[in-house]
Structure formats: C-alpha cells, structure tokens
N, C-alpha and C. Protein backbone atom coordinates (compact mmCIF):
# COMPACT_ATOMS: atom_id res chain seq x y z
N UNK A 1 101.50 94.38 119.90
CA UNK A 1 102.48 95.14 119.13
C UNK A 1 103.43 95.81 120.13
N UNK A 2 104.29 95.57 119.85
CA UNK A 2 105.68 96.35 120.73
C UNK A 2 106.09 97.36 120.30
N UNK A 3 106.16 98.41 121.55
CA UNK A 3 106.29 99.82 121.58
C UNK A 3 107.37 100.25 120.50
N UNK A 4 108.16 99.71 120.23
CA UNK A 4 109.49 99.92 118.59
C UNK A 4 108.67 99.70 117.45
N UNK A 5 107.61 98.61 117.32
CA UNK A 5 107.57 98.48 115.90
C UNK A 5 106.46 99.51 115.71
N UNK A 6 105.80 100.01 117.10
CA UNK A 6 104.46 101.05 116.92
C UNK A 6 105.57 102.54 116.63
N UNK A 7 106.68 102.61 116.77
CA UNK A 7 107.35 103.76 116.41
C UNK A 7 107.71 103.82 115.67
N UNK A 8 108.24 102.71 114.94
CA UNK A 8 108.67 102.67 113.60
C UNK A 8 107.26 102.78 112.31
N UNK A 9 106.42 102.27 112.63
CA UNK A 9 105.45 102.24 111.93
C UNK A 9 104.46 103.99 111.63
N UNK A 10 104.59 104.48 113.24
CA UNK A 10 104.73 105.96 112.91
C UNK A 10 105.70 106.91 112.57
N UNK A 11 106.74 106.60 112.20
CA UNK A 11 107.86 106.92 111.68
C UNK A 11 107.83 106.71 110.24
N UNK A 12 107.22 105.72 109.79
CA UNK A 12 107.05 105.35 108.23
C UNK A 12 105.69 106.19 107.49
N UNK A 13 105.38 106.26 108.57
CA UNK A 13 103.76 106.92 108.43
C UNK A 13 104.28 108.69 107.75
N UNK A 14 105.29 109.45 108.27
CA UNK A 14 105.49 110.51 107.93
C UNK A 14 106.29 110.22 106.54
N UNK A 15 107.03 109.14 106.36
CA UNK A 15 107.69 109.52 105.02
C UNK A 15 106.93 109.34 103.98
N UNK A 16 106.10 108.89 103.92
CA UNK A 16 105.15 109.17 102.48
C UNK A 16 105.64 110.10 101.88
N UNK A 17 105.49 109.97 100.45
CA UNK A 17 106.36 111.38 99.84
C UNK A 17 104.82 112.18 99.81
N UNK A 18 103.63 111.86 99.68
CA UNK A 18 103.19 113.21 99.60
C UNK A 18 103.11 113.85 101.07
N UNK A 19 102.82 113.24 102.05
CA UNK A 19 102.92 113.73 103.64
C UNK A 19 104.15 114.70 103.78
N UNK A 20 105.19 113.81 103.39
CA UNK A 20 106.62 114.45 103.51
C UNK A 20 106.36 116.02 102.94
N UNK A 21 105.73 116.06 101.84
CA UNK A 21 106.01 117.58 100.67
C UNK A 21 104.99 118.19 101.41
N UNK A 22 104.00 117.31 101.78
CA UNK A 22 102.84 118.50 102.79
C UNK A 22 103.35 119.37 104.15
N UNK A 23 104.57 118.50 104.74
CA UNK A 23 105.03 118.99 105.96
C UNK A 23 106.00 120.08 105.87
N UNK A 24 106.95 119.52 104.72
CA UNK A 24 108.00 120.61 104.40
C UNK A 24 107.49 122.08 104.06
N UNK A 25 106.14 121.76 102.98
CA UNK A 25 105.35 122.94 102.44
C UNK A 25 104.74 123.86 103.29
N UNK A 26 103.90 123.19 104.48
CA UNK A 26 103.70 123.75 105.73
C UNK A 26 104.51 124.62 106.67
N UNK A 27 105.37 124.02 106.69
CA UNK A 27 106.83 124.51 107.60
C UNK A 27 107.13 125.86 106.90
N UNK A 28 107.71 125.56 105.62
CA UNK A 28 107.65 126.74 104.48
C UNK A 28 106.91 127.95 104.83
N UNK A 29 106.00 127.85 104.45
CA UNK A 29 104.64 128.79 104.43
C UNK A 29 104.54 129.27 105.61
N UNK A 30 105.00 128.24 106.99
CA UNK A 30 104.71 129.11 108.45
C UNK A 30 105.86 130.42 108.33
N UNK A 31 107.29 129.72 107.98
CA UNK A 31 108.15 130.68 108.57
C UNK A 31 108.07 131.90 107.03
N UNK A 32 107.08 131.77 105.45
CA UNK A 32 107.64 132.70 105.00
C UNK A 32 106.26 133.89 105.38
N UNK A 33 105.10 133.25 105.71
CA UNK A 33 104.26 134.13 106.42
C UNK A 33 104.84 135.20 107.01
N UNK A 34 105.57 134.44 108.54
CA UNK A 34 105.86 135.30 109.68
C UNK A 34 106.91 136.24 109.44
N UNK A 35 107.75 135.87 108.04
CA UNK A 35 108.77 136.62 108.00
C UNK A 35 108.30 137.88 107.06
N UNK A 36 107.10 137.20 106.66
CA UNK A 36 106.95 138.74 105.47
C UNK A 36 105.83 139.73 106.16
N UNK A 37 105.09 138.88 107.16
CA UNK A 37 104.32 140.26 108.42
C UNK A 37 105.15 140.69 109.57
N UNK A 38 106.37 140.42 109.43
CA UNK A 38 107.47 140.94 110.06
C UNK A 38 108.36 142.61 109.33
N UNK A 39 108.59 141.83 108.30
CA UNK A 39 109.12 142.45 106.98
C UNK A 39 108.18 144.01 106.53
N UNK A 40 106.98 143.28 106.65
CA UNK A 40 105.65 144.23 106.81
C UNK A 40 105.55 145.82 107.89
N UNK A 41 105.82 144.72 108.78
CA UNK A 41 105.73 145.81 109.75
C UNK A 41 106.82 146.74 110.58
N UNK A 42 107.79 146.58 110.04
CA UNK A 42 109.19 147.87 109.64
C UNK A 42 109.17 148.71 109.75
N UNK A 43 108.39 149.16 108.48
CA UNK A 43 108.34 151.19 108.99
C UNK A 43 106.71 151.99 109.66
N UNK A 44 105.90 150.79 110.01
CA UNK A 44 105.08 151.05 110.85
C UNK A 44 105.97 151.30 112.51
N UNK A 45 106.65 150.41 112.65
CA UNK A 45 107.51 149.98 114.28
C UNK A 45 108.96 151.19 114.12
N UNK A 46 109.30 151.52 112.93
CA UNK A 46 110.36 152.80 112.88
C UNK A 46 109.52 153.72 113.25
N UNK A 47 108.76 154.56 112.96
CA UNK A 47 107.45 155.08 112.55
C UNK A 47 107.04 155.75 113.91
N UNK A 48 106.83 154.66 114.78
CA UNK A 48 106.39 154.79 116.11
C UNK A 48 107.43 155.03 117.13
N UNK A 49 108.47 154.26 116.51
CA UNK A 49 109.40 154.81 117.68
C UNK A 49 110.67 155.87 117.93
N UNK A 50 110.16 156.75 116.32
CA UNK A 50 110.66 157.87 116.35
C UNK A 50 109.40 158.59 116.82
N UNK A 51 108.63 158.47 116.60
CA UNK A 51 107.10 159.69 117.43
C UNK A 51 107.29 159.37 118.74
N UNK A 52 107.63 158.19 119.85
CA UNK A 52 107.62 158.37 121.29
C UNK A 52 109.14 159.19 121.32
N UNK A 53 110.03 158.81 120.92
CA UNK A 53 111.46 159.06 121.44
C UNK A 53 111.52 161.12 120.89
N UNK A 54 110.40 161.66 120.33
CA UNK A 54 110.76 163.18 119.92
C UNK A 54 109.53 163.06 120.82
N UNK A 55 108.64 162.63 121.76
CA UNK A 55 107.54 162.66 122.53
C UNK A 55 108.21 163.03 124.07
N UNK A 56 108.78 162.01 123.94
CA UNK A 56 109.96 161.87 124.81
C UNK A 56 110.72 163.27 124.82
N UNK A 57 111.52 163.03 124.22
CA UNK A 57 112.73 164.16 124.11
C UNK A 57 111.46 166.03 124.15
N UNK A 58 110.73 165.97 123.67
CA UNK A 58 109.78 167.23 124.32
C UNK A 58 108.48 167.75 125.01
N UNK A 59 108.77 166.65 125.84
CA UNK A 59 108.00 166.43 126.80
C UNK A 59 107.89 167.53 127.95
N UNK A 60 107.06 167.88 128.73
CA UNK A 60 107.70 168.81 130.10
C UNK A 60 107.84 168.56 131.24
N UNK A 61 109.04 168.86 131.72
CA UNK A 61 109.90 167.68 132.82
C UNK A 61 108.97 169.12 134.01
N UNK A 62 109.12 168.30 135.40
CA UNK A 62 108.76 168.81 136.56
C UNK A 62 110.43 169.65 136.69
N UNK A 63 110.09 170.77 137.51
CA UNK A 63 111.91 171.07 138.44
C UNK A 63 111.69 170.61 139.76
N UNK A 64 112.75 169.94 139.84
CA UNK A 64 112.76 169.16 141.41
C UNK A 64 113.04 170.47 142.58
C-alpha cells in the first residue's frame, strides 16, 4: 500500500459522520469547560488581587 492511499484512507477514516460529531462534540466541550472554569474563577482572581495590592500598598517599608 502506498503512503497516499494509507493517507487517504486515514483521512476517510475521520469523516464518518458519527466520528466527525464525536470530534466536533469533543472539541466543544474542551473549549466550553475551560471557558466556564475560567469564567468561574473571576472574582476569586479579583478577590486576591485586591488583598495583595492593599497588602502591598500597607505594608512597612524599611528607611534607607
């Protein structure tokens, strides 16, 4: 078998329509996961970085 028709043949291999709806669905689901434990974690990450930056801001500096 020659290296084209073994690519084409795995190339045909993904369009199956149910493969196809499994991959798209997958893909889906990765990026709406990451976007909603993103989405999630907002005013935990506001949250924190107003407590360092007033941590910060009253802190006690050395005098040089």
């Amino acid at each position: 078998m020659s290296a084209t028709i073994a690519w084409v043949q795995g190339f045909l291999f993904l369009l199956h329509p149910k493969r196809l709806l499994a991959l798209v669905g997958g893909i889906l689901g990765g990026v709406l996961y990451v976007w909603f434990a993103a989405v999630r974690a907002v005013p935990g990450v506001k949250r924190r970085k107003a407590a360092f930056r007033e941590r910060r801001r009253t802190r006690e500096r050395r005098e040089p």
